[in-house]
PDB file of N, CA and C in Angstrom:
ATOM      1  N   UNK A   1      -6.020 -14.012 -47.767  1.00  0.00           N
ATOM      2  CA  UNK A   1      -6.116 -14.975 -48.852  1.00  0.00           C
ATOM      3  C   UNK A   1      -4.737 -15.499 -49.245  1.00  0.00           C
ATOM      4  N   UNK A   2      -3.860 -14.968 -49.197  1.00  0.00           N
ATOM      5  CA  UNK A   2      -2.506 -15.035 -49.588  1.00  0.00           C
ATOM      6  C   UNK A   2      -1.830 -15.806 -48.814  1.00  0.00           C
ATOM      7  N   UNK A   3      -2.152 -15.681 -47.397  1.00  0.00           N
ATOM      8  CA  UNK A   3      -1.495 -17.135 -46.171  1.00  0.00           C
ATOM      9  C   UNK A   3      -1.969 -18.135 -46.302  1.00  0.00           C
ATOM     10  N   UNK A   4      -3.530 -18.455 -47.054  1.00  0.00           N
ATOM     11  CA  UNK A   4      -3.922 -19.610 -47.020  1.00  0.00           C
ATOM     12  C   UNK A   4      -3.645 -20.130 -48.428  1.00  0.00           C
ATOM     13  N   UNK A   5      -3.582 -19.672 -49.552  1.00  0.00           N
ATOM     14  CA  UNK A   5      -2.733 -19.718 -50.836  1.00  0.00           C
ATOM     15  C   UNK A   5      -0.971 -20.748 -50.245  1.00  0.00           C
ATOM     16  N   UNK A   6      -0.588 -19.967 -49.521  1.00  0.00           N
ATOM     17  CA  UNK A   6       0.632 -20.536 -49.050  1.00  0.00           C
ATOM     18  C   UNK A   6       0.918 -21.387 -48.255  1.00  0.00           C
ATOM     19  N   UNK A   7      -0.075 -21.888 -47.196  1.00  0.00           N
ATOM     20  CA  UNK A   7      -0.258 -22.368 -46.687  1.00  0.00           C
ATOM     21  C   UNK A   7      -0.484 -23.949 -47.187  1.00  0.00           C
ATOM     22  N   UNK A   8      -1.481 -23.571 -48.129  1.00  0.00           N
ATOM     23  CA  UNK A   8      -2.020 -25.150 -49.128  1.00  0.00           C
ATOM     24  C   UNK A   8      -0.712 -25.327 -50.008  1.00  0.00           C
ATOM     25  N   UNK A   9      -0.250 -24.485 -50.574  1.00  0.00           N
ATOM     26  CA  UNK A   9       1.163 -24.771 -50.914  1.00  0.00           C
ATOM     27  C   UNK A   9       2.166 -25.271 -50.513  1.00  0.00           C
ATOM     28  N   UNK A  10       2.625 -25.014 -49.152  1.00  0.00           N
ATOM     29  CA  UNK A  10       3.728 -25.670 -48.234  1.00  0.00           C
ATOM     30  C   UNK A  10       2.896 -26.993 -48.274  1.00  0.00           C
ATOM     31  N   UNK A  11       1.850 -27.640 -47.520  1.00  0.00           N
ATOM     32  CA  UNK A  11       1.051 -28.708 -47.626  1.00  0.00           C
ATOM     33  C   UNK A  11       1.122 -29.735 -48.548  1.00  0.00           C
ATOM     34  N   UNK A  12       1.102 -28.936 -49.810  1.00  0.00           N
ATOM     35  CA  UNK A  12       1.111 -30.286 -51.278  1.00  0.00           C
ATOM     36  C   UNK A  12       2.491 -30.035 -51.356  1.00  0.00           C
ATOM     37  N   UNK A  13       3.541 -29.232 -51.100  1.00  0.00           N
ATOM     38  CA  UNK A  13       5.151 -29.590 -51.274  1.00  0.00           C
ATOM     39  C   UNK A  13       5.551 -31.034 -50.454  1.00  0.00           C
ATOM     40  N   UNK A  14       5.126 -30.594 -49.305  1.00  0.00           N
ATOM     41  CA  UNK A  14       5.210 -31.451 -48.348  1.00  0.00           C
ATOM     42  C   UNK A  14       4.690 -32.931 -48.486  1.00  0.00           C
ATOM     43  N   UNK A  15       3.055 -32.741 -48.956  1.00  0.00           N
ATOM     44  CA  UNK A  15       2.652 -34.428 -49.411  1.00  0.00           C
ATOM     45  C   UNK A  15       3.709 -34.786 -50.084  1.00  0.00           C
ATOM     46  N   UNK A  16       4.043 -33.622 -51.586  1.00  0.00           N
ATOM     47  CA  UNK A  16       5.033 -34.178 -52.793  1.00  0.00           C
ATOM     48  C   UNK A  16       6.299 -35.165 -52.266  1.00  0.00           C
ATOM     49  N   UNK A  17       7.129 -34.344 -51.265  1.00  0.00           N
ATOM     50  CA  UNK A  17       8.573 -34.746 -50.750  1.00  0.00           C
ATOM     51  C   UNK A  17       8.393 -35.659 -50.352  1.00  0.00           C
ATOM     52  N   UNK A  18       7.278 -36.288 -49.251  1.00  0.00           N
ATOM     53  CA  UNK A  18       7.000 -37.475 -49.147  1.00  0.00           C
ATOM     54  C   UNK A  18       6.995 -38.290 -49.720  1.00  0.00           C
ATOM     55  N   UNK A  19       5.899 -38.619 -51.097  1.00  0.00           N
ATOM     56  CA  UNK A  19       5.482 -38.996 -51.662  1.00  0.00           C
ATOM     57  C   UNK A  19       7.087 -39.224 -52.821  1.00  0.00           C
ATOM     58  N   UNK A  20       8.132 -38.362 -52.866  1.00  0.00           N
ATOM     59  CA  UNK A  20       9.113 -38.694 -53.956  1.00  0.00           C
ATOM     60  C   UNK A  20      10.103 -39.347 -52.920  1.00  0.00           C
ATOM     61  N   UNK A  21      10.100 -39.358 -51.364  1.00  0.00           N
ATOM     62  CA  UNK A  21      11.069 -39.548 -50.663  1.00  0.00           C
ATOM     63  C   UNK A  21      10.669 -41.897 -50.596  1.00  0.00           C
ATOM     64  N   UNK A  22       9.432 -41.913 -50.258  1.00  0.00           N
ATOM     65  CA  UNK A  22       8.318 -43.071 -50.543  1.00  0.00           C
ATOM     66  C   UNK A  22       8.874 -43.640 -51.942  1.00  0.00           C
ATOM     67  N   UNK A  23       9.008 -43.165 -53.168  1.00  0.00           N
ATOM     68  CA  UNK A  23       9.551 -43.466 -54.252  1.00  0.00           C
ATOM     69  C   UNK A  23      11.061 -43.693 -54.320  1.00  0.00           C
ATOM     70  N   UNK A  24      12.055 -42.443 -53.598  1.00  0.00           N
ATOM     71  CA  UNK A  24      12.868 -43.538 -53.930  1.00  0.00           C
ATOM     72  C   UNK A  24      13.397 -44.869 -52.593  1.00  0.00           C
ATOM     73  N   UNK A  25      13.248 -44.653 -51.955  1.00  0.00           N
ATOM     74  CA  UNK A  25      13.055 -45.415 -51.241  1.00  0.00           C
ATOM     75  C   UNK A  25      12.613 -47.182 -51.461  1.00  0.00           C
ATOM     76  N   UNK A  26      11.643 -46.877 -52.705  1.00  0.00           N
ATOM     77  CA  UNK A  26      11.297 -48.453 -53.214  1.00  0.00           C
ATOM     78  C   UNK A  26      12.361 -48.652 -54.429  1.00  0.00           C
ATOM     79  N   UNK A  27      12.383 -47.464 -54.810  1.00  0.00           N
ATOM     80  CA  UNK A  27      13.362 -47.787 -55.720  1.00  0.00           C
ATOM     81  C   UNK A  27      14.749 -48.437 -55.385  1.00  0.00           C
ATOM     82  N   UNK A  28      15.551 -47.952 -54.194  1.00  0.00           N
ATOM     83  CA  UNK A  28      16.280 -48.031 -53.650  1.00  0.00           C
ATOM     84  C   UNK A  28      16.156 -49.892 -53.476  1.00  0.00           C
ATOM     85  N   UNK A  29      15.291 -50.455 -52.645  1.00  0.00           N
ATOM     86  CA  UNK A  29      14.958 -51.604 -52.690  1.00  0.00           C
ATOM     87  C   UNK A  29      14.720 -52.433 -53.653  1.00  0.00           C
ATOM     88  N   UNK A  30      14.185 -51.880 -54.792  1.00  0.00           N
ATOM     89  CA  UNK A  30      14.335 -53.193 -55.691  1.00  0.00           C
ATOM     90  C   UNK A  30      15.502 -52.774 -56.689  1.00  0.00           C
ATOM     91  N   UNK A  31      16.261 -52.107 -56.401  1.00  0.00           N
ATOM     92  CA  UNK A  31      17.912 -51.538 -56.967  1.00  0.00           C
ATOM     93  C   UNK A  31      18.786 -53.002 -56.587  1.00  0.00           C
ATOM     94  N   UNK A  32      18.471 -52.734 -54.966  1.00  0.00           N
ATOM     95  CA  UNK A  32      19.117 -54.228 -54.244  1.00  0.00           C
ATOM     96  C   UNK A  32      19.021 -55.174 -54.610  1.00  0.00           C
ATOM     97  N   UNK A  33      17.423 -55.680 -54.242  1.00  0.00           N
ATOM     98  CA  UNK A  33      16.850 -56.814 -55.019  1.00  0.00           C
ATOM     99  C   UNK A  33      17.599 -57.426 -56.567  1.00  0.00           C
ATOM    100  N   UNK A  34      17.351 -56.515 -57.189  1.00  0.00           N
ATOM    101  CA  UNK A  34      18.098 -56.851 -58.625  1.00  0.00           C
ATOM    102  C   UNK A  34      19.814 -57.140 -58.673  1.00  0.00           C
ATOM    103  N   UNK A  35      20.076 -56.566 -57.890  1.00  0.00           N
ATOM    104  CA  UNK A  35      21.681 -56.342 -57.980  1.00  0.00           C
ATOM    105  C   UNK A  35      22.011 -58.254 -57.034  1.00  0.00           C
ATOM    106  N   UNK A  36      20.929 -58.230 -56.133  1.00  0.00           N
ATOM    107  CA  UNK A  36      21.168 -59.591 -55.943  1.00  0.00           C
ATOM    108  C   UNK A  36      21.019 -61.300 -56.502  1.00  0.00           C
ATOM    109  N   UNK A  37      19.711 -61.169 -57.341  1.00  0.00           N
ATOM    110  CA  UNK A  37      19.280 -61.516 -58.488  1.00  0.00           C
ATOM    111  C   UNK A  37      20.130 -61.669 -59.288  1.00  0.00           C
ATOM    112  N   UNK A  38      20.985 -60.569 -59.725  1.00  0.00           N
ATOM    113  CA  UNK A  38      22.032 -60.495 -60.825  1.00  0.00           C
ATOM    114  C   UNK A  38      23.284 -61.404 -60.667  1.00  0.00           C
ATOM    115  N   UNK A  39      23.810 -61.182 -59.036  1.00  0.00           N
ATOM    116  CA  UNK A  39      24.816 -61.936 -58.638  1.00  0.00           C
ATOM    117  C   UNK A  39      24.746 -63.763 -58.316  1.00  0.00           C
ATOM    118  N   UNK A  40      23.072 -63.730 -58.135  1.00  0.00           N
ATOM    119  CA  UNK A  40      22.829 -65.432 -57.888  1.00  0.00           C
ATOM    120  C   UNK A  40      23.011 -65.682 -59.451  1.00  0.00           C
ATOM    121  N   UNK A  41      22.129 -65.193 -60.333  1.00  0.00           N
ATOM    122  CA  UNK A  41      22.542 -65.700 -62.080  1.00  0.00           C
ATOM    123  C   UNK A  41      24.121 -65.879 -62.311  1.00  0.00           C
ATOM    124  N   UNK A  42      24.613 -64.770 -62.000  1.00  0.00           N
ATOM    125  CA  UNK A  42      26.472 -65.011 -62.247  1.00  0.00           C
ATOM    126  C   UNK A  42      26.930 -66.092 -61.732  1.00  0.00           C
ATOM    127  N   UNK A  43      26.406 -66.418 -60.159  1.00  0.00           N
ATOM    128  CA  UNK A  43      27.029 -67.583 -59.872  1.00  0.00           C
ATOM    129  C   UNK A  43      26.327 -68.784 -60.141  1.00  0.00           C
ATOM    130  N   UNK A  44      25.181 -69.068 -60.552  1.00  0.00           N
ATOM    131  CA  UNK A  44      24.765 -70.493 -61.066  1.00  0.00           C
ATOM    132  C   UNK A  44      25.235 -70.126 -62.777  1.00  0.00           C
ATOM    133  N   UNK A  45      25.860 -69.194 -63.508  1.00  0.00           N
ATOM    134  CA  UNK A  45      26.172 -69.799 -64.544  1.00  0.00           C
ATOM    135  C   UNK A  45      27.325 -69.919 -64.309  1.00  0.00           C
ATOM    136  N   UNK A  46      28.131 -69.822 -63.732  1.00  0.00           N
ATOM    137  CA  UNK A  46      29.837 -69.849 -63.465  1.00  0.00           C
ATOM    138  C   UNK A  46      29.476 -71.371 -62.768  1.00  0.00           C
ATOM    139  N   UNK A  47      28.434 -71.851 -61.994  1.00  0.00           N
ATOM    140  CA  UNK A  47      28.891 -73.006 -62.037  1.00  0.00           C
ATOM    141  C   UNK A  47      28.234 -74.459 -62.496  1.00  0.00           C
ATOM    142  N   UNK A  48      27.065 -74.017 -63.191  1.00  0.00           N
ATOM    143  CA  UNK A  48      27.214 -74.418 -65.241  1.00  0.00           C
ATOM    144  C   UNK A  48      28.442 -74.440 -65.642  1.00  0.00           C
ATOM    145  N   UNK A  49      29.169 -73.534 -65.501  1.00  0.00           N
ATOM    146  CA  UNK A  49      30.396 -73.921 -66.530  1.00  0.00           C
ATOM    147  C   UNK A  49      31.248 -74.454 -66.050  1.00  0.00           C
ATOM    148  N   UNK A  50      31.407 -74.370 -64.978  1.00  0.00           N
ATOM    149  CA  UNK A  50      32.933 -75.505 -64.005  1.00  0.00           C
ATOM    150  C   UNK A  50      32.077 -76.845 -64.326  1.00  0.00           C
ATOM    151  N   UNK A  51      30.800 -77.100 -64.528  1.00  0.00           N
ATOM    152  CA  UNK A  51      30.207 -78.360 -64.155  1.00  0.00           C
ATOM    153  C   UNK A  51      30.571 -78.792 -65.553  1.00  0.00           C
ATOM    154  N   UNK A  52      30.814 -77.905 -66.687  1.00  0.00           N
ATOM    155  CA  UNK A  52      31.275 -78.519 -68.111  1.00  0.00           C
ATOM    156  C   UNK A  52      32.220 -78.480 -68.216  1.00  0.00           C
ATOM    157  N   UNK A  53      33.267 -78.348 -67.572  1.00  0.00           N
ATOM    158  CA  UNK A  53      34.425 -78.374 -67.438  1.00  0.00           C
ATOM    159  C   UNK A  53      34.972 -79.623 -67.604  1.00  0.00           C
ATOM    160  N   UNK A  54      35.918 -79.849 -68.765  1.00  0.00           N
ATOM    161  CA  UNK A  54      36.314 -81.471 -68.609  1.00  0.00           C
ATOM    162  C   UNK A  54      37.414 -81.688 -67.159  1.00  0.00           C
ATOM    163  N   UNK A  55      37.689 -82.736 -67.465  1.00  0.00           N
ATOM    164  CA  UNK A  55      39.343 -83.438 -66.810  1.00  0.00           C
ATOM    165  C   UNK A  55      39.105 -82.997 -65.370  1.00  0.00           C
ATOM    166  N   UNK A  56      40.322 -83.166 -64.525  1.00  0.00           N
ATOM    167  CA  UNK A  56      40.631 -83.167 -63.230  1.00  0.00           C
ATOM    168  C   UNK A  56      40.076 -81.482 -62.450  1.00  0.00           C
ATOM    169  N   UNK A  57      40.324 -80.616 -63.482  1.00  0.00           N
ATOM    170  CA  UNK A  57      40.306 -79.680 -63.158  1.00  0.00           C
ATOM    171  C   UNK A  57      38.870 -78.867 -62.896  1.00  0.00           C
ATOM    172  N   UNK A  58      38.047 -79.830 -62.760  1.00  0.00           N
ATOM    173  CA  UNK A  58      36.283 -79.314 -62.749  1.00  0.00           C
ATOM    174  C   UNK A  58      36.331 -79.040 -61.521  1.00  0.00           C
ATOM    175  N   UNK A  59      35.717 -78.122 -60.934  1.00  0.00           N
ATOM    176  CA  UNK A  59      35.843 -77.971 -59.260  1.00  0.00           C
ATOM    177  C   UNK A  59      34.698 -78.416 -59.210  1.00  0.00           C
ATOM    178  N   UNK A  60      33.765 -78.186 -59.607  1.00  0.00           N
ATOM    179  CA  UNK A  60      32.013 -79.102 -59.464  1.00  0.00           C
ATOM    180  C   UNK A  60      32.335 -80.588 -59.774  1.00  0.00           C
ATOM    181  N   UNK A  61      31.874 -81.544 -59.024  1.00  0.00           N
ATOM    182  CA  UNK A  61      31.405 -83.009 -59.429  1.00  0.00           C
ATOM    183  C   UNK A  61      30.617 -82.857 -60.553  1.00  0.00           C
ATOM    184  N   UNK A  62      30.571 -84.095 -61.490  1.00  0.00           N
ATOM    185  CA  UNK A  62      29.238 -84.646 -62.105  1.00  0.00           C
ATOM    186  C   UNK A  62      28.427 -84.900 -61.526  1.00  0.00           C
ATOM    187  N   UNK A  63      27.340 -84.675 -61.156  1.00  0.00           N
ATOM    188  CA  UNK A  63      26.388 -85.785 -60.033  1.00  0.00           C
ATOM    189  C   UNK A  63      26.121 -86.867 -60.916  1.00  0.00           C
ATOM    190  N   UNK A  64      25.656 -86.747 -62.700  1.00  0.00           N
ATOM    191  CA  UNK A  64      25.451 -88.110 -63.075  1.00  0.00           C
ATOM    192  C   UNK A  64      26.144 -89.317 -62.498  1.00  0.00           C
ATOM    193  N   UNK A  65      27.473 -89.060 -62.325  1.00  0.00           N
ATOM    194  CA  UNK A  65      29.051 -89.987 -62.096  1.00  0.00           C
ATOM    195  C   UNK A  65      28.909 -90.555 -60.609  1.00  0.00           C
ATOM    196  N   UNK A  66      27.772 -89.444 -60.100  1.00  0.00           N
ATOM    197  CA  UNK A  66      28.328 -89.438 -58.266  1.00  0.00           C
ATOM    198  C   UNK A  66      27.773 -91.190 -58.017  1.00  0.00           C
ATOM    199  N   UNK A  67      26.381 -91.378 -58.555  1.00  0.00           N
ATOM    200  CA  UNK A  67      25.806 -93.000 -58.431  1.00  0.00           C
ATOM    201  C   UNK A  67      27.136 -93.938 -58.272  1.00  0.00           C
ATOM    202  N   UNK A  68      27.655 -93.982 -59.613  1.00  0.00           N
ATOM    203  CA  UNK A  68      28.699 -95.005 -60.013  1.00  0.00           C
ATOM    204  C   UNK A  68      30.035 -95.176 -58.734  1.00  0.00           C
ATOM    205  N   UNK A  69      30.079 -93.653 -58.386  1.00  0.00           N
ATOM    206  CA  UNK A  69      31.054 -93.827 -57.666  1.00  0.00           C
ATOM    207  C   UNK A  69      31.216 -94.014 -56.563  1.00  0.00           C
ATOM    208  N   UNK A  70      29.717 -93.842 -55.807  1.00  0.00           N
ATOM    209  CA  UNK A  70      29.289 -94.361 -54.415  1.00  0.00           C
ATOM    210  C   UNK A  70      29.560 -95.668 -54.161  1.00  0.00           C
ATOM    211  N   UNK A  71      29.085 -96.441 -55.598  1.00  0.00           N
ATOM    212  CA  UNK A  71      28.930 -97.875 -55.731  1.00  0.00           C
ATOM    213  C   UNK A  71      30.480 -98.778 -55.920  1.00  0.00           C
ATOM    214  N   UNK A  72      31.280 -97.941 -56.198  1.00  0.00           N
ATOM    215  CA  UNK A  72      32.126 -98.743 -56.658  1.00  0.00           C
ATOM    216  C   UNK A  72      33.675 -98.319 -55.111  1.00  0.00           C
ATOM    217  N   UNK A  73      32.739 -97.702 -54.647  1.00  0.00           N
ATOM    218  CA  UNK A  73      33.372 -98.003 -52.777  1.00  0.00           C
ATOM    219  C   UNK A  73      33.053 -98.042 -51.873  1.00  0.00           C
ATOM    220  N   UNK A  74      32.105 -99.333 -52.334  1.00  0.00           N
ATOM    221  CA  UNK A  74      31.013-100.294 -51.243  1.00  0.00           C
ATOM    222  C   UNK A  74      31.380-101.641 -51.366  1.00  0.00           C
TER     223      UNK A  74
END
């Protein structure tokens, strides 16, 4: 009785480790996911803000401006 006691024991350890190894594992993946997510937000607001950037020093164009200026070197 006692080997098969232990037996079913090693068994559900075993589902368990799986089953927490399965966990982090997704976790692990949407760790990434987010961390990449995080870095596209940083860079579309960093360039929101060059795009409000006055004077010469905007590294983004206006696109409103871009029309006018197509037109006026044609």
């Amino acid at each position: 009785m006692q080997q098969a006691e232990m037996a079913a024991l090693r068994e559900t350890d075993r589902r368990r480790q799986a089953q927490m190894a399965e966990t982090l594992r997704v976790m692990r993946d949407m760790r990434r996911e987010m961390s990449d997510m995080q870095a596209e937000l940083l860079a579309h607001r960093e360039q929101q803000r060059r795009a409000r950037q006055p004077g010469p020093d905007a590294r983004i164009p206006d696109h409103q401006d871009a029309s006018g200026d197509a037109d006026s070197h044609i």
